[in-house]
C-alpha atoms as a PDB file:
ATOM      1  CA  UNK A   1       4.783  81.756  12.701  1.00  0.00           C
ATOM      2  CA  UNK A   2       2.027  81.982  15.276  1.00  0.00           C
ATOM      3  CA  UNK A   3       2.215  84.217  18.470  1.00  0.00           C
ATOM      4  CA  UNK A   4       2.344  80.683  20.642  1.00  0.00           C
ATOM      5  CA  UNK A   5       1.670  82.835  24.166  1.00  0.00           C
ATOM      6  CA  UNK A   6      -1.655  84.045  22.152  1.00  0.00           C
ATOM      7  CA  UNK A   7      -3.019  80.743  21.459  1.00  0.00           C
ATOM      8  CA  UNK A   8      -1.645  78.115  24.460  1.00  0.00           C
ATOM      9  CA  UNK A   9      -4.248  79.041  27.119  1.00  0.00           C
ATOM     10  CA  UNK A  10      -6.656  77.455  24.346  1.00  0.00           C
ATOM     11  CA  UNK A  11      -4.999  73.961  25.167  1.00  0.00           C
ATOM     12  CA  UNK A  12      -4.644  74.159  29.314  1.00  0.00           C
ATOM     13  CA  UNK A  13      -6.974  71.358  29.369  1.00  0.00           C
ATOM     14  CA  UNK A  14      -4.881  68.957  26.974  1.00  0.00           C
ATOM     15  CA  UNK A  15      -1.823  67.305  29.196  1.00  0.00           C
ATOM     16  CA  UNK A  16       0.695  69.019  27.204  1.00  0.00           C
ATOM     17  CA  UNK A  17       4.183  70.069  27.941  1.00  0.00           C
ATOM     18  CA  UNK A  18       4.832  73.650  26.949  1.00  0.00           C
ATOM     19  CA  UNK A  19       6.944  72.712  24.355  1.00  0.00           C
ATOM     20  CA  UNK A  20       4.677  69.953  23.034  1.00  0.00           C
ATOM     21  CA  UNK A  21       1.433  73.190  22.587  1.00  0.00           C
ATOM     22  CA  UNK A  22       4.005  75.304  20.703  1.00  0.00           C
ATOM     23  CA  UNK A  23       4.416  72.293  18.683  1.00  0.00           C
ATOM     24  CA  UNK A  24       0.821  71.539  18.153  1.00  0.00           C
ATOM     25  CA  UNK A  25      -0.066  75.355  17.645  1.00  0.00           C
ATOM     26  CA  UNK A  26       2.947  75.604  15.078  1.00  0.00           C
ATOM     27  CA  UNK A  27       1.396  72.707  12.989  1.00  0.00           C
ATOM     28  CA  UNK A  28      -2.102  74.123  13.046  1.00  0.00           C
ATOM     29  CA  UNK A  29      -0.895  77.219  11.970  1.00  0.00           C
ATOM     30  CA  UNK A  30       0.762  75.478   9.003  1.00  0.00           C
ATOM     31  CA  UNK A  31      -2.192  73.321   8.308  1.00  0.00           C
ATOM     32  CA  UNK A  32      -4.458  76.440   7.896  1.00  0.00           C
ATOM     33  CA  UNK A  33      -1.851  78.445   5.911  1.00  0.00           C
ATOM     34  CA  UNK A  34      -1.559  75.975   3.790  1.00  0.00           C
ATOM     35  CA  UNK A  35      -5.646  75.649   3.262  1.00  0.00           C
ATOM     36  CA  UNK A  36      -5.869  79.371   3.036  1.00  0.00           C
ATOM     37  CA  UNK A  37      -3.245  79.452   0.720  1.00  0.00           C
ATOM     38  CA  UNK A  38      -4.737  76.715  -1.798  1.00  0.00           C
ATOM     39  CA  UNK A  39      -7.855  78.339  -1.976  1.00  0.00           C
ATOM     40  CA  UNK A  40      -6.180  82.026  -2.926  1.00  0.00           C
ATOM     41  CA  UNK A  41      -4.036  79.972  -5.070  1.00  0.00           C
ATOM     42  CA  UNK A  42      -1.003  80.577  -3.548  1.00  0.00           C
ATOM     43  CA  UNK A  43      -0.184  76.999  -3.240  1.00  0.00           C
ATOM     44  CA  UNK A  44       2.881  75.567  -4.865  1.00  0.00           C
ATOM     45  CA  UNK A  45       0.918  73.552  -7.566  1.00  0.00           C
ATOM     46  CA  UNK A  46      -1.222  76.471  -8.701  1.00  0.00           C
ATOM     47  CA  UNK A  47       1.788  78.877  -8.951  1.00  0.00           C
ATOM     48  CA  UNK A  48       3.039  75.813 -11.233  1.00  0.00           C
ATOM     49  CA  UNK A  49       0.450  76.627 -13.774  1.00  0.00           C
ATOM     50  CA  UNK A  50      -1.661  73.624 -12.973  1.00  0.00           C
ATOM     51  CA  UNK A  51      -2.759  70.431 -11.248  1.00  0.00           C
ATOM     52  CA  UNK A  52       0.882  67.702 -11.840  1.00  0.00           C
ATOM     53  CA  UNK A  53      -1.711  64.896 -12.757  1.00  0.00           C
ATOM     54  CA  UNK A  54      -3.405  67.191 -15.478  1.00  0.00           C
ATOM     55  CA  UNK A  55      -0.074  67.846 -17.298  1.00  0.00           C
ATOM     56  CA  UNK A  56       0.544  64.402 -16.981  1.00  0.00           C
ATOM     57  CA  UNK A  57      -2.739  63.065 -18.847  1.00  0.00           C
ATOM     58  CA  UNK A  58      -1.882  65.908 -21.440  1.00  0.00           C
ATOM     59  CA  UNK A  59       1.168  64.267 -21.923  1.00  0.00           C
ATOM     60  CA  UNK A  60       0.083  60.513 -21.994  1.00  0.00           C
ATOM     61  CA  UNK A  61      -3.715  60.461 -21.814  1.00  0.00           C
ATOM     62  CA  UNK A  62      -3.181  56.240 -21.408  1.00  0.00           C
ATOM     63  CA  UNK A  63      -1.685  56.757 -18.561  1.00  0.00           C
ATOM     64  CA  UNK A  64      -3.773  58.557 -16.052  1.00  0.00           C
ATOM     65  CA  UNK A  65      -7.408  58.958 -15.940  1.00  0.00           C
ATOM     66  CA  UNK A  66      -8.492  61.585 -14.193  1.00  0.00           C
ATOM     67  CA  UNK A  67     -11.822  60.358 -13.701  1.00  0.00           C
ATOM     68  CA  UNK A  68     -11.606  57.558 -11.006  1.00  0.00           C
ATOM     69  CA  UNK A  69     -12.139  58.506  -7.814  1.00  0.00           C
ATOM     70  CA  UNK A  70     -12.263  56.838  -4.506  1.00  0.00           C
ATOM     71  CA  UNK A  71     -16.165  57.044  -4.589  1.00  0.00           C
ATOM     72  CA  UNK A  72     -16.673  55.808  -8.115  1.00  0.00           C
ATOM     73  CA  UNK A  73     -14.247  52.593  -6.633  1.00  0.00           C
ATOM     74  CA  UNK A  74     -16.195  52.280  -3.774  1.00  0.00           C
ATOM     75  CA  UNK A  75     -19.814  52.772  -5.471  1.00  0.00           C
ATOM     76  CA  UNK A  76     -18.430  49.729  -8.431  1.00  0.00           C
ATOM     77  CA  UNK A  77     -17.574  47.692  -5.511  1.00  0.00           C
ATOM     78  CA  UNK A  78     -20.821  47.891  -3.445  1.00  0.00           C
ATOM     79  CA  UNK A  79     -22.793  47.330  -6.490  1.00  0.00           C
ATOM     80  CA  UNK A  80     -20.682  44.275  -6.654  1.00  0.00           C
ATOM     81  CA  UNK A  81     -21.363  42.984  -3.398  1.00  0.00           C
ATOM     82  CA  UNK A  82     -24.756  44.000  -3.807  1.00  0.00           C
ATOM     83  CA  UNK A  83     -25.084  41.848  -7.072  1.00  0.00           C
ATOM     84  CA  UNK A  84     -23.606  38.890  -5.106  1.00  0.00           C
ATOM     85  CA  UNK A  85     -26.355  38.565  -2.449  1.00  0.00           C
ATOM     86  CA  UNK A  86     -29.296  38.829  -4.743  1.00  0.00           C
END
């Protein structure tokens, strides 16, 4: 964990209890472990061998499709909408 002393001083302008910027600084600290982590590939689903969803689509291609993606939904629905108005 984080040296808290190290790092409060950084939120004396937040209205912040002392225990509420160990808090905060605790769950930043976990946050960017966690990011640093994933990108050495350290993370828990690397170690695993693999992405859960790609073993899964191995197993039963039906079942997921790994190539939706928020942004192909959204684009299919503006073009939609778009379509409508003409």
């Amino acid at each position: 964990m984080p040296d808290i002393e190290k790092y409060e001083a950084h939120l004396d302008g937040l209205d912040l209890t002392k225990d509420q910027k160990a808090e905060l600084i605790e769950a930043l600290w976990l946050f960017c472990t966690c990011i640093v982590d994933q990108v050495q590939g350290l993370d828990p689903v690397s170690l695993g061998g693999g992405a859960p969803f790609e073993k899964l689509a191995a197993a039963n291609p039906d079942a997921v499709s790994l190539s939706f993606s928020v942004t192909d939904d959204f684009s299919r629905k503006a073009e939609a909408v778009l379509h409508d108005e003409s």
